[in-house]
C-alpha atoms as a PDB file:
ATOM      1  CA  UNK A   1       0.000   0.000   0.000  1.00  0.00           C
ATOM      2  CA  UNK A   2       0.865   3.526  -0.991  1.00  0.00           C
ATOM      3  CA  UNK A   3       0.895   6.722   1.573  1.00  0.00           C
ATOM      4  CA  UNK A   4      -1.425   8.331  -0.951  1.00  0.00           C
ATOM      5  CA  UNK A   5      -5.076   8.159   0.415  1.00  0.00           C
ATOM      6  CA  UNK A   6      -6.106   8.356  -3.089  1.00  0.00           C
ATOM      7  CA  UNK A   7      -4.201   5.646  -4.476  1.00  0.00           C
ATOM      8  CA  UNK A   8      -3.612   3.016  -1.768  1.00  0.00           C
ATOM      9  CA  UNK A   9      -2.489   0.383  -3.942  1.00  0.00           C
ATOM     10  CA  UNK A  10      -0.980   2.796  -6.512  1.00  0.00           C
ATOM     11  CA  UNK A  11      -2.117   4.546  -9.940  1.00  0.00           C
ATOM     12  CA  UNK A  12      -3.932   2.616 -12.521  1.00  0.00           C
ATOM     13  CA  UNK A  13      -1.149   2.630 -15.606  1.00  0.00           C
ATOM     14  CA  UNK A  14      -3.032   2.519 -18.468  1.00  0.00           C
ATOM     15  CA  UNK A  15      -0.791   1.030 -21.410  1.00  0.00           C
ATOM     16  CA  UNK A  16      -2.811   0.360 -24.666  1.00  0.00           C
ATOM     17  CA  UNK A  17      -1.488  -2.562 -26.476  1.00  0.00           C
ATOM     18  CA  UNK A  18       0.914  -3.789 -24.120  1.00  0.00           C
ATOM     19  CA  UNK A  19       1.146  -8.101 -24.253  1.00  0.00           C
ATOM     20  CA  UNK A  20      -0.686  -9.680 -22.125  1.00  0.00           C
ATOM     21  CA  UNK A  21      -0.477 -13.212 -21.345  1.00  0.00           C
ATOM     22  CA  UNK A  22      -2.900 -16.103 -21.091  1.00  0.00           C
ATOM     23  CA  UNK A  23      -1.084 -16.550 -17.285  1.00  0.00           C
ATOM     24  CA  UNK A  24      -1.534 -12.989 -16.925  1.00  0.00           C
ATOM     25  CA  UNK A  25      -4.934 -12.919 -18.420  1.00  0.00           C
ATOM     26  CA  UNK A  26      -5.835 -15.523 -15.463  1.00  0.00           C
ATOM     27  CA  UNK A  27      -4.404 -13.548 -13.165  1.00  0.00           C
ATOM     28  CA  UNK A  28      -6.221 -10.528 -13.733  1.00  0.00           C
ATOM     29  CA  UNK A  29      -9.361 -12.532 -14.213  1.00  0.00           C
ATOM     30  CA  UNK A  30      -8.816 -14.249 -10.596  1.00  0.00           C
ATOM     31  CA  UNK A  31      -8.239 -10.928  -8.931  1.00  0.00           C
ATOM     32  CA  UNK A  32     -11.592 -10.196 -10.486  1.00  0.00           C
ATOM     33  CA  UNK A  33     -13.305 -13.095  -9.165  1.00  0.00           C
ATOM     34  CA  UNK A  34     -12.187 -11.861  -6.164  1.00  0.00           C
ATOM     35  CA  UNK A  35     -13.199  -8.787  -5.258  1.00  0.00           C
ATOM     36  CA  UNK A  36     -16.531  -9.705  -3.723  1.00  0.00           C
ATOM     37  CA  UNK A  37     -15.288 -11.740  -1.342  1.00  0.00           C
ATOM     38  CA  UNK A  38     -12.710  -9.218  -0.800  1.00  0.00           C
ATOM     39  CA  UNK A  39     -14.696  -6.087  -0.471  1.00  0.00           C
ATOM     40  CA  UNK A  40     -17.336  -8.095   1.893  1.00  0.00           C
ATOM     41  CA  UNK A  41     -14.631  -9.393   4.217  1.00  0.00           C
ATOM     42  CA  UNK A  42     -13.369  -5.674   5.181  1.00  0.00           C
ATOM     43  CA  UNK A  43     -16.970  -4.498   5.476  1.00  0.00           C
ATOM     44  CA  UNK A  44     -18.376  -7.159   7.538  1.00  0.00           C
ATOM     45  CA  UNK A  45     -18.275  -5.838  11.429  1.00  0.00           C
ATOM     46  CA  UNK A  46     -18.349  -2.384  10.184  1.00  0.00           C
ATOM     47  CA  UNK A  47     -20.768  -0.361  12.125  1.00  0.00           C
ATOM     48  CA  UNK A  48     -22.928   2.421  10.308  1.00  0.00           C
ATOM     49  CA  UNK A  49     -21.394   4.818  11.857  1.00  0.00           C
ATOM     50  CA  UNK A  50     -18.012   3.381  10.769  1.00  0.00           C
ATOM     51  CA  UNK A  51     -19.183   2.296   7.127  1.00  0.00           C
ATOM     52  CA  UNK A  52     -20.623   6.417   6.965  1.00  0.00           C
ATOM     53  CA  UNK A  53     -16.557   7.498   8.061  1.00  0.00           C
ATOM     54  CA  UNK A  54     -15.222   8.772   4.663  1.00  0.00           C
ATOM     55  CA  UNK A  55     -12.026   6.813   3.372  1.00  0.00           C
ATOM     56  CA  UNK A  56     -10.327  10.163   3.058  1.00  0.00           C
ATOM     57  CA  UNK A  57     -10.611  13.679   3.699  1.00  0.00           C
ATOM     58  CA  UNK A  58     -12.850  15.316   1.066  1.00  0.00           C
ATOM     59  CA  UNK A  59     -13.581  11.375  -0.036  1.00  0.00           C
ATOM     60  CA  UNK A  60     -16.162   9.018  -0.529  1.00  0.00           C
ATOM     61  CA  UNK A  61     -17.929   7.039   2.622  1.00  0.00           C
ATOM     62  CA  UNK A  62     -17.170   3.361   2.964  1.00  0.00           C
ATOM     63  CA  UNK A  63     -20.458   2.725   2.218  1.00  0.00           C
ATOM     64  CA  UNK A  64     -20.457   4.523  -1.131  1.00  0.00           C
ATOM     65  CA  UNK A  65     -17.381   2.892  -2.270  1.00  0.00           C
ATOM     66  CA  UNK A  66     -19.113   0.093  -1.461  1.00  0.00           C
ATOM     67  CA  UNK A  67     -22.147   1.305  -3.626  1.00  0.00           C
ATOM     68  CA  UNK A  68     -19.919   2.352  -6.358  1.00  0.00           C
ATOM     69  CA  UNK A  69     -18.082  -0.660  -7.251  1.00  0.00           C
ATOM     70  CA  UNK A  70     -21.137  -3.023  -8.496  1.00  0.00           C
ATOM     71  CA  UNK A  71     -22.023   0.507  -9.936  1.00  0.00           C
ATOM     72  CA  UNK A  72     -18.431   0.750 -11.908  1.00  0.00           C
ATOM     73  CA  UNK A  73     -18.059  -3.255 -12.387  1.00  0.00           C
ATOM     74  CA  UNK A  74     -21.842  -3.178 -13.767  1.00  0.00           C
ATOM     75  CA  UNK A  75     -20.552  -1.004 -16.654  1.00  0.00           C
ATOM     76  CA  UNK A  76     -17.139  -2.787 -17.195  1.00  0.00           C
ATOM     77  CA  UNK A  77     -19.216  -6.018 -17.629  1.00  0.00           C
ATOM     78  CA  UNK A  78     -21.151  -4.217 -20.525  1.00  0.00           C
ATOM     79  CA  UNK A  79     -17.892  -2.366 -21.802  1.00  0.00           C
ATOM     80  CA  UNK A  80     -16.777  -6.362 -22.369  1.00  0.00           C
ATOM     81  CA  UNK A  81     -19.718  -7.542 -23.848  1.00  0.00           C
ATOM     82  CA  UNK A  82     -19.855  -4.676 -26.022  1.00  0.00           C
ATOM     83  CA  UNK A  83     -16.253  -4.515 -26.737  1.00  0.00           C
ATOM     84  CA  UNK A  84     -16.944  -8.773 -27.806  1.00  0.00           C
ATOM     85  CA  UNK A  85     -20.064  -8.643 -29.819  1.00  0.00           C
ATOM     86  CA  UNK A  86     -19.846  -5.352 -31.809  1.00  0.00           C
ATOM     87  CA  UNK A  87     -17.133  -4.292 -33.981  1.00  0.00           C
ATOM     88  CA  UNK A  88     -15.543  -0.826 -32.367  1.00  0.00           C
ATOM     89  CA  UNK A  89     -18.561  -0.129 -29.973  1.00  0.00           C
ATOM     90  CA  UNK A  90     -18.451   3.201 -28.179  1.00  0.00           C
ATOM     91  CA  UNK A  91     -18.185   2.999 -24.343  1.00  0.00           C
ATOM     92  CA  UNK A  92     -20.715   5.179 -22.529  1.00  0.00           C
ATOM     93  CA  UNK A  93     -19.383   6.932 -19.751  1.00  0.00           C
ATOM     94  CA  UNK A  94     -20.898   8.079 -16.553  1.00  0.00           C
ATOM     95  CA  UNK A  95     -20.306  10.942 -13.836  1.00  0.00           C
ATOM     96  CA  UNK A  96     -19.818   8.173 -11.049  1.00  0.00           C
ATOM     97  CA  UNK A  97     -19.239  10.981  -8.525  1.00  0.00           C
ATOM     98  CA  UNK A  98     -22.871  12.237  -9.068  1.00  0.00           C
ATOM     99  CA  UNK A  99     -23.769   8.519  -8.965  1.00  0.00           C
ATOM    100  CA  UNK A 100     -21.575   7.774  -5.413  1.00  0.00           C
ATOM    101  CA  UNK A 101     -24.274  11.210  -4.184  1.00  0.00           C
ATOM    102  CA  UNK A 102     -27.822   9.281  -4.667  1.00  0.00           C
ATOM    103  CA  UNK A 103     -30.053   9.041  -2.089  1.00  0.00           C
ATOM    104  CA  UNK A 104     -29.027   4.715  -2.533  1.00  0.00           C
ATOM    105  CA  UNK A 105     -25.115   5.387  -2.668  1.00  0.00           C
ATOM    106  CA  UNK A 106     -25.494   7.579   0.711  1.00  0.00           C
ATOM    107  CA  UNK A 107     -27.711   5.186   2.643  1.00  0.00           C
ATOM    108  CA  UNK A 108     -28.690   2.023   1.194  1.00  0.00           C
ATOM    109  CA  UNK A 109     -27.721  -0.976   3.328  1.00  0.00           C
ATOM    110  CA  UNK A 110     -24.659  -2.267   1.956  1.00  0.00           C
ATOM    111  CA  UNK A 111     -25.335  -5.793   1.968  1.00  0.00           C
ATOM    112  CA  UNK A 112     -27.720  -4.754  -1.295  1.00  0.00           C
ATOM    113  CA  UNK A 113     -24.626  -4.068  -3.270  1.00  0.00           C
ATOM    114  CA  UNK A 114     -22.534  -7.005  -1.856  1.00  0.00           C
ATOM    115  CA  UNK A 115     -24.979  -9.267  -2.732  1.00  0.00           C
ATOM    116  CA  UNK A 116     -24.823  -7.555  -6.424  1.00  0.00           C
ATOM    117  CA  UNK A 117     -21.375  -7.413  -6.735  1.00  0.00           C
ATOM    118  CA  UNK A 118     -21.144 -11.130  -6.154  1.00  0.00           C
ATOM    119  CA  UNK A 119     -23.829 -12.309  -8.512  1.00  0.00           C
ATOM    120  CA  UNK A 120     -22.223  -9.746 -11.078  1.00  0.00           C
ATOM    121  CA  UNK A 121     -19.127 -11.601 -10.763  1.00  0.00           C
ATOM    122  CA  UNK A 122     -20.205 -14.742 -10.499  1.00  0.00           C
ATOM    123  CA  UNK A 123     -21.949 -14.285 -14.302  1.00  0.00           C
ATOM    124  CA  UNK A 124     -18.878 -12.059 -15.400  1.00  0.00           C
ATOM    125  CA  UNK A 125     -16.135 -14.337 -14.660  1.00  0.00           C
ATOM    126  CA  UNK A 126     -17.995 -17.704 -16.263  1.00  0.00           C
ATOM    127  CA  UNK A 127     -18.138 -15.605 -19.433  1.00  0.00           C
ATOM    128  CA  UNK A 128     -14.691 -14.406 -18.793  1.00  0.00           C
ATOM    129  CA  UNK A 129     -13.268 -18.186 -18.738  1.00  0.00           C
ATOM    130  CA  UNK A 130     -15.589 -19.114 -21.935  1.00  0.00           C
ATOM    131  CA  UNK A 131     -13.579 -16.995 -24.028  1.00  0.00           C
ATOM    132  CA  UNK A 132     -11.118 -17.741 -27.029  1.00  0.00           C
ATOM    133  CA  UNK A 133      -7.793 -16.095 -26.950  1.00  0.00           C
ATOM    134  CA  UNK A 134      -8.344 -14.040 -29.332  1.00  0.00           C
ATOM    135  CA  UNK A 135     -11.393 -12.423 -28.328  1.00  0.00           C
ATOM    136  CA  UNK A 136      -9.563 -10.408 -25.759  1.00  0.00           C
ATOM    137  CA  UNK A 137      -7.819  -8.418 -28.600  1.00  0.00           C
ATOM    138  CA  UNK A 138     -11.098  -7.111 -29.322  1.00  0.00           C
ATOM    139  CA  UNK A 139     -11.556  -3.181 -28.673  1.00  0.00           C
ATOM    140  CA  UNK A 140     -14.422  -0.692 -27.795  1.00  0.00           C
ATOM    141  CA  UNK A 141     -13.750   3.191 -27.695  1.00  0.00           C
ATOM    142  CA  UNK A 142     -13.359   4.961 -24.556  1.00  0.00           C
ATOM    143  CA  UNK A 143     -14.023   8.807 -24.941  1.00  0.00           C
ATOM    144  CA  UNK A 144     -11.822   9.479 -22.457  1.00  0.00           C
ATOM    145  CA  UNK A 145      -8.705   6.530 -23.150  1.00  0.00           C
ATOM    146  CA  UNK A 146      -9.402   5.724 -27.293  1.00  0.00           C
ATOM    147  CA  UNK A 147      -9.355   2.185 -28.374  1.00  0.00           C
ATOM    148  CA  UNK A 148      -9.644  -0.542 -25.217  1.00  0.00           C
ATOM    149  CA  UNK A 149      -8.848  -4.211 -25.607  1.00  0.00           C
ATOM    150  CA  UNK A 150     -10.972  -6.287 -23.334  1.00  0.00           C
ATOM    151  CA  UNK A 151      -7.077  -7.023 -22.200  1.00  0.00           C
ATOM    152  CA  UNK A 152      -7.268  -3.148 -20.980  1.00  0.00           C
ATOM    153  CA  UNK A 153     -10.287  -3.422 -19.526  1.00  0.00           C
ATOM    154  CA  UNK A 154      -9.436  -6.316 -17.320  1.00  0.00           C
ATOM    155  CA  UNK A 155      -6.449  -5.017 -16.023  1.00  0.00           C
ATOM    156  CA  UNK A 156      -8.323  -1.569 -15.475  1.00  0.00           C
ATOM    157  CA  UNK A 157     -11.092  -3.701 -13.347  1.00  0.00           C
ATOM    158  CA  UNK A 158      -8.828  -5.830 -11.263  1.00  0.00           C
ATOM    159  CA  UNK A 159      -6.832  -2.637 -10.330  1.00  0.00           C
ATOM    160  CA  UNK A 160     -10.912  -1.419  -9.599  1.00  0.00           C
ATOM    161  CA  UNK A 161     -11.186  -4.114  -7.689  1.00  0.00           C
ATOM    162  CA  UNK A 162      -7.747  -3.756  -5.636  1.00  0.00           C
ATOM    163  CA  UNK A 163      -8.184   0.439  -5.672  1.00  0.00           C
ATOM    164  CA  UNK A 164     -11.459   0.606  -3.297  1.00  0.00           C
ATOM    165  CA  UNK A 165     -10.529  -2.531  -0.762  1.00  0.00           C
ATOM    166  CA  UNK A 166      -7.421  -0.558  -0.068  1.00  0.00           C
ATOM    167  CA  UNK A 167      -9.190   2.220   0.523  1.00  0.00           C
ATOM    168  CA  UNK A 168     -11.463   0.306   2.966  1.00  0.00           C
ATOM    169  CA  UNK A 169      -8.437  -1.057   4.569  1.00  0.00           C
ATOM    170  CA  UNK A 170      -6.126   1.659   5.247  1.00  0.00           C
ATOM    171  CA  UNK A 171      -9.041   3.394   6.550  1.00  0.00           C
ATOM    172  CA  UNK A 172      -9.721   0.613   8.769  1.00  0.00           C
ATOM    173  CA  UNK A 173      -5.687   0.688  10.020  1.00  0.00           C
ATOM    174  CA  UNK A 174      -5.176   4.378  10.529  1.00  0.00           C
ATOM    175  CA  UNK A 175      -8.409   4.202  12.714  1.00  0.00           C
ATOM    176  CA  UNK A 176      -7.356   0.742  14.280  1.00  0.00           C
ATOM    177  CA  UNK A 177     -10.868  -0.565  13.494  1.00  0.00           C
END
């Protein structure tokens, strides 16, 4: 872990085009698969009053990081579908801070989310493992980035993945929780 509240597990590099193995492929398709087990296992004793704390000064609560990664990992799994089944498709963005300030991201219980996260996962990954080698060279277009393999877009999602439970638990370690 980084000192950087922001980046607890460091920057997300983006590279386009750089090789990417099938070992590394299952790598980045493990980390993943595990995420919801990952996210749920620093969240469980939380109290609300703890899970309300934000991560960071000027930062999110725990509980709308926790609302905001089935949120971001609900879009990645369309970004790959997309980026598989059309030729080129354009990736819709979204203004996830405006999403992390709904009335659901501020006070829904979080075991709603968990319980998303893991069925999202569950679905993404088997499709994930069904897939040729080649597929992964497929792109979409990112408004933001330009051209995405689905290669990119895993490593961007298990870095997701590892970004917001280090958030959860340096929180939980400078507050001794």
């Amino acid at each position: 872990m980084t000192e950087d509240l922001r980046y607890p597990v460091g920057k997300f590099e983006y590279r386009p085009d750089a090789a990417v193995s099938a070992k590394d492929r299952a790598v980045l398709i493990g980390q993943i698969a595990e995420a919801p087990a990952n996210l749920s296992a620093e969240v469980a004793h939380l109290t609300d009053t703890q899970l309300d704390t934000p991560y960071r000064p000027g930062g999110w609560t725990v509980r709308q990081v926790v609302h905001h990664v089935p949120d971001s990992h609900m879009n990645a799994y369309i970004r790959c579908k997309l980026a598989v089944t059309e030729d080129g498709p354009q990736i819709k963005t979204y203004e996830e801070a405006l999403w992390a300030e709904t009335i659901d991201s501020r006070t829904a219980p979080i075991d709603v989310s968990l319980t998303l996260l893991t069925s999202l996962h569950k679905r993404w990954i088997m499709w994930l493992r069904s897939l040729d080698e080649p597929v992964f060279a497929r792109k979409a277009f990112h408004p933001d980035w330009g051209p995405m393999r689905v290669d990119d877009l895993l490593q961007l999602y298990a870095w997701h993945g590892r970004h917001h439970v280090g958030h959860i638990k340096q929180l939980k370690a400078r507050n001794k929780w």
